[in-house]
N, C-alpha and C. Protein backbone atom coordinates (compact mmCIF):
# COMPACT_ATOMS: atom_id res chain seq x y z
N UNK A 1 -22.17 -78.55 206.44
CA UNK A 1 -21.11 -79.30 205.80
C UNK A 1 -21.43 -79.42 204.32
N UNK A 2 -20.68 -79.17 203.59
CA UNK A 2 -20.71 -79.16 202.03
C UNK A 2 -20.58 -80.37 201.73
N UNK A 3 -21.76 -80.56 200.51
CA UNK A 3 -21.19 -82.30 199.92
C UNK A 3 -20.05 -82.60 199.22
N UNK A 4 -19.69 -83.68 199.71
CA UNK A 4 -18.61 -84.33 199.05
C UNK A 4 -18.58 -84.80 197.60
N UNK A 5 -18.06 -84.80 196.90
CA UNK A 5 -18.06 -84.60 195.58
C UNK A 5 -18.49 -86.65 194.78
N UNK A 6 -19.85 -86.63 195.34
CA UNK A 6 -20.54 -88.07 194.75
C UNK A 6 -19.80 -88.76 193.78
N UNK A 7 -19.32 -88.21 192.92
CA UNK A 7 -18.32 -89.03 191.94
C UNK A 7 -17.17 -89.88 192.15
N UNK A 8 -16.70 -89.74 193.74
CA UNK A 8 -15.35 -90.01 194.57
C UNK A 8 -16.39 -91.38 194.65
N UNK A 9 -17.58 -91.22 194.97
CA UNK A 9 -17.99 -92.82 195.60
C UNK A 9 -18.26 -93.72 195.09
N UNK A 10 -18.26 -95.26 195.49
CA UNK A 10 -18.04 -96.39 194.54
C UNK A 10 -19.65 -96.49 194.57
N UNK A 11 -20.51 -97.45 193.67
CA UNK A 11 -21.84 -97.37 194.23
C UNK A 11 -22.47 -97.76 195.18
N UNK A 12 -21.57 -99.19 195.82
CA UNK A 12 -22.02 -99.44 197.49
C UNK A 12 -21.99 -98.01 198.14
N UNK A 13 -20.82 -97.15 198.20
CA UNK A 13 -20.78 -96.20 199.06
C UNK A 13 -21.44 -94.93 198.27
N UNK A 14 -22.48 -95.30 197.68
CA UNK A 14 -23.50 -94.14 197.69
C UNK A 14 -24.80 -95.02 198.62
N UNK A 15 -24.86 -95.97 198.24
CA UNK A 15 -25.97 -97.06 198.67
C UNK A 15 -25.86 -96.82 200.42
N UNK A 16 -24.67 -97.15 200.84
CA UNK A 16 -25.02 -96.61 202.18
C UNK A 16 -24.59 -95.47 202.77
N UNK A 17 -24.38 -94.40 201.92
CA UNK A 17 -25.30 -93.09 202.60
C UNK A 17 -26.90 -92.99 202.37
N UNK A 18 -26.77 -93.68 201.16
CA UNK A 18 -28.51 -93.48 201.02
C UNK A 18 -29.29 -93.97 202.13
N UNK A 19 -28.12 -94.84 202.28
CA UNK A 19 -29.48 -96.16 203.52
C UNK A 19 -29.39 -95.39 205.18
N UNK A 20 -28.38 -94.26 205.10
CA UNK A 20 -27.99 -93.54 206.53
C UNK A 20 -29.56 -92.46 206.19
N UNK A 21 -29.21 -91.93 205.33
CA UNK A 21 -30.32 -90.86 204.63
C UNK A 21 -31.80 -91.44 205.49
N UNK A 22 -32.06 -92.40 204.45
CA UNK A 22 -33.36 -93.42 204.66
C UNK A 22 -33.84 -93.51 206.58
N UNK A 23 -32.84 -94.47 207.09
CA UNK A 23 -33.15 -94.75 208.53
C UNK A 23 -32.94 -93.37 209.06
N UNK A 24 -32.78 -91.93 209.06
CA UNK A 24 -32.86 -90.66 209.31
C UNK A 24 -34.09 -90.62 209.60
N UNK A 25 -34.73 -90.11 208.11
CA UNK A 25 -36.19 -89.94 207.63
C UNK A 25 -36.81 -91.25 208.41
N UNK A 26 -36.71 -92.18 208.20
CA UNK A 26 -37.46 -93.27 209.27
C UNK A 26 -37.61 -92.92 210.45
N UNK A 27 -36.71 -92.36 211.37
CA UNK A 27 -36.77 -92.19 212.54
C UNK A 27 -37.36 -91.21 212.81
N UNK A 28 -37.03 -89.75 212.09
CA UNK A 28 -37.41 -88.42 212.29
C UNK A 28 -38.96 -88.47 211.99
N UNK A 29 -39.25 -89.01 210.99
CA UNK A 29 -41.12 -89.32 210.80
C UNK A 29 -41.80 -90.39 211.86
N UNK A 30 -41.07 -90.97 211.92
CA UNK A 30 -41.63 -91.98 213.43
C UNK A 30 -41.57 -91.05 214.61
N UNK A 31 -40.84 -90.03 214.96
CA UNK A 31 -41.06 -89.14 216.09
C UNK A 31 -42.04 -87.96 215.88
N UNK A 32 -42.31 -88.20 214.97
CA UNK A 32 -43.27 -86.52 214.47
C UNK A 32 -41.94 -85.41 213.71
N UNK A 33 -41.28 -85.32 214.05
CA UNK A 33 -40.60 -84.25 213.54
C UNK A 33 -40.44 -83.90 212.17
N UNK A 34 -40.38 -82.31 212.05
CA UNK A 34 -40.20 -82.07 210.62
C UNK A 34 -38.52 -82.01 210.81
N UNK A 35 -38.00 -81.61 209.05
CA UNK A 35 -36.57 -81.65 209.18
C UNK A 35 -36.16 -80.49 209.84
N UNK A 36 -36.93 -79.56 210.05
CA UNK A 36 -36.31 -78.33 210.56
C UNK A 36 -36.21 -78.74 211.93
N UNK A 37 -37.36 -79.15 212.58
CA UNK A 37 -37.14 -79.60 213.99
C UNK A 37 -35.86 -80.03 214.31
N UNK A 38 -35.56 -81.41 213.69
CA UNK A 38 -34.50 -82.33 213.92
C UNK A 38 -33.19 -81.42 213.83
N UNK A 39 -33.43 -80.53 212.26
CA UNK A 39 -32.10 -79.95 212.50
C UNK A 39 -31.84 -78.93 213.79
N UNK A 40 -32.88 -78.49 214.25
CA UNK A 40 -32.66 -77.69 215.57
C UNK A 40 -32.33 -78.57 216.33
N UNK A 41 -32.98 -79.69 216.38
CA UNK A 41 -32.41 -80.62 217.71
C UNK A 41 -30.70 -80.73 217.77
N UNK A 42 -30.24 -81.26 216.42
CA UNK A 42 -29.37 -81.48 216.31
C UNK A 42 -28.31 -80.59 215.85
N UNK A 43 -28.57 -79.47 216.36
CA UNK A 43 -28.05 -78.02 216.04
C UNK A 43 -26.82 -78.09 214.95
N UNK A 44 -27.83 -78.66 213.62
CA UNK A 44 -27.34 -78.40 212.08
C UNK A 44 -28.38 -77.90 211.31
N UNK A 45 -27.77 -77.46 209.89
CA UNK A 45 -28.57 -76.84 209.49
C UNK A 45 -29.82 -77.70 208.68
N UNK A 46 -31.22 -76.94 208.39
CA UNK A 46 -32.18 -77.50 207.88
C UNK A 46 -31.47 -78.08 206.35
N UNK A 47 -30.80 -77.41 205.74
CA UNK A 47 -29.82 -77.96 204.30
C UNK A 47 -29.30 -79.40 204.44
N UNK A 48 -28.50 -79.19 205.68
CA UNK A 48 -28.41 -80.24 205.78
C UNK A 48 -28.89 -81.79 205.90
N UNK A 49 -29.87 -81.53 206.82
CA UNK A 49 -30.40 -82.65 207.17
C UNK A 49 -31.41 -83.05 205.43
N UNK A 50 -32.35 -81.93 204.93
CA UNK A 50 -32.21 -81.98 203.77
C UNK A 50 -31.45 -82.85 202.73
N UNK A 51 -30.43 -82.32 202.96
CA UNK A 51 -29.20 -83.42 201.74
C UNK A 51 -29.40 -84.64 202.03
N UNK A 52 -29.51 -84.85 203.55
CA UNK A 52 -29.09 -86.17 204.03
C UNK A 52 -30.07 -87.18 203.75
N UNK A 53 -30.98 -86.86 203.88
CA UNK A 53 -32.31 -87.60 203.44
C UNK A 53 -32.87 -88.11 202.13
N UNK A 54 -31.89 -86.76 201.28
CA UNK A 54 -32.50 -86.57 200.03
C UNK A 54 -31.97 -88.36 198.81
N UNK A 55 -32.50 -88.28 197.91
CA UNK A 55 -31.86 -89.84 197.19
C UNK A 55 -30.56 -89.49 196.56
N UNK A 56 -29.76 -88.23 197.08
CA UNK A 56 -28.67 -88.35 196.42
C UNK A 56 -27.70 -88.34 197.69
N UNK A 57 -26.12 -89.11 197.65
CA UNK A 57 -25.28 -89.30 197.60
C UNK A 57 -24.58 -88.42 199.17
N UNK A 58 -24.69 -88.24 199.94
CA UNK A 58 -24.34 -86.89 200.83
C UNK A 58 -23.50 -87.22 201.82
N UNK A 59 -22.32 -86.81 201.40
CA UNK A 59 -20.98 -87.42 202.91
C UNK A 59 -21.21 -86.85 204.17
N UNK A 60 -21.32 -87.33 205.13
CA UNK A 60 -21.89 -86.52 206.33
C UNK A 60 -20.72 -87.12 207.40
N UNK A 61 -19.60 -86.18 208.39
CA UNK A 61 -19.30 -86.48 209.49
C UNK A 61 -19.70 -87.55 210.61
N UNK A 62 -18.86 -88.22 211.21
CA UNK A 62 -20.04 -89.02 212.03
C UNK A 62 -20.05 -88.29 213.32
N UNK A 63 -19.67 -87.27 213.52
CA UNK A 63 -20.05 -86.00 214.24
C UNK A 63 -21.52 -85.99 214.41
N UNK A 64 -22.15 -85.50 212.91
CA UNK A 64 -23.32 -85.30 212.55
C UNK A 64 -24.28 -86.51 212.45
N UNK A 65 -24.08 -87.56 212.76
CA UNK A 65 -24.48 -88.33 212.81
C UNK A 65 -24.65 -88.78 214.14
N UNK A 66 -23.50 -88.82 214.97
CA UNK A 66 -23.91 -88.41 216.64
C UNK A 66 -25.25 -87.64 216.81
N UNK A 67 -25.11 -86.37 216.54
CA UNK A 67 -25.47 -85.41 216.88
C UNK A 67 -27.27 -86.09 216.14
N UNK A 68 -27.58 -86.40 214.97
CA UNK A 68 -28.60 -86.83 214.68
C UNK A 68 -29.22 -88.27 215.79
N UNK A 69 -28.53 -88.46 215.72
CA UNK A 69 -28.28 -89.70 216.50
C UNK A 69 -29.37 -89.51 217.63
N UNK A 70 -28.75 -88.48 218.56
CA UNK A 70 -29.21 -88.10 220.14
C UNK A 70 -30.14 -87.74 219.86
N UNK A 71 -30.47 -86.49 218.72
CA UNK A 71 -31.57 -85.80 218.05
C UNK A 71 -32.85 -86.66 218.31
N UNK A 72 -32.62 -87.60 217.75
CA UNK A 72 -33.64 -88.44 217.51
C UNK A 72 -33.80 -89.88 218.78
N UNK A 73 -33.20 -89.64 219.74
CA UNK A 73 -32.83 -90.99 220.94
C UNK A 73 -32.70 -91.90 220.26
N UNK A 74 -31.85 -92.27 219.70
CA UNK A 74 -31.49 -93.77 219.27
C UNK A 74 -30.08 -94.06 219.28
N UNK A 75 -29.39 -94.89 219.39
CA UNK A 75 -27.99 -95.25 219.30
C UNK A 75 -27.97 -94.71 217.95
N UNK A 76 -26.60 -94.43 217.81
CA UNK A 76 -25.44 -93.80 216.67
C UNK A 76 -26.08 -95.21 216.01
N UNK A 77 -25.24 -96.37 216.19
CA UNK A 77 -24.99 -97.72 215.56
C UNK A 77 -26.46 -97.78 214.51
N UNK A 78 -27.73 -97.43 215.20
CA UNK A 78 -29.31 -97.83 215.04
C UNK A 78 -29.36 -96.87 213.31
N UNK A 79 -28.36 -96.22 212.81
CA UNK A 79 -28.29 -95.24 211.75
C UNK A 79 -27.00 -95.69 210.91
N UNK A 80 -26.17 -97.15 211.47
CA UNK A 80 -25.17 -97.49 210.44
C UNK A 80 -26.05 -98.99 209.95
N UNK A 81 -26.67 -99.56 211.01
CA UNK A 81 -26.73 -101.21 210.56
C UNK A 81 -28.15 -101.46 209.40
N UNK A 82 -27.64 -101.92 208.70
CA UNK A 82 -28.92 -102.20 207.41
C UNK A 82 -29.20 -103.60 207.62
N UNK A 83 -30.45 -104.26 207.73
CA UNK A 83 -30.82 -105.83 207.30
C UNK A 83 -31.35 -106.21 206.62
């Protein structure tokens, strides 16, 4: 999935993709996995998951976020809620 053009977003809504990004990498390093792993798990590409992690800005499907989701056994929700 190609990024969405960061400039469309207000700065909350870069803040929480960042924070989707973040609890990713949290989870995926708490399981051992590298990003390539995960992206095989979650049969997307290593770019992707890449972007997603990365500190910039990255619109992601919540398709792909399912799909990371299972990747990693955790509820979908466990990758939207920030405290």
């Amino acid at each position: 999935m190609p990024p969405i053009n960061s400039k469309s977003y207000t700065e909350e809504e870069k803040q929480f993709l960042k924070n989707i990004g973040f609890k990713i990498q949290f989870f995926r390093k708490q399981r051992g996995l590298s990003q390539n792993e995960l992206a095989e798990k979650a049969d997307l590409s290593y770019t992707t998951i890449s972007h997603i992690e990365s500190t910039s800005s990255y619109g992601m499907s919540i398709i792909a976020i399912y799909k990371i989701a299972k990747a990693l056994d955790v509820d979908p929700s466990q990758l939207l809620l920030f405290k």
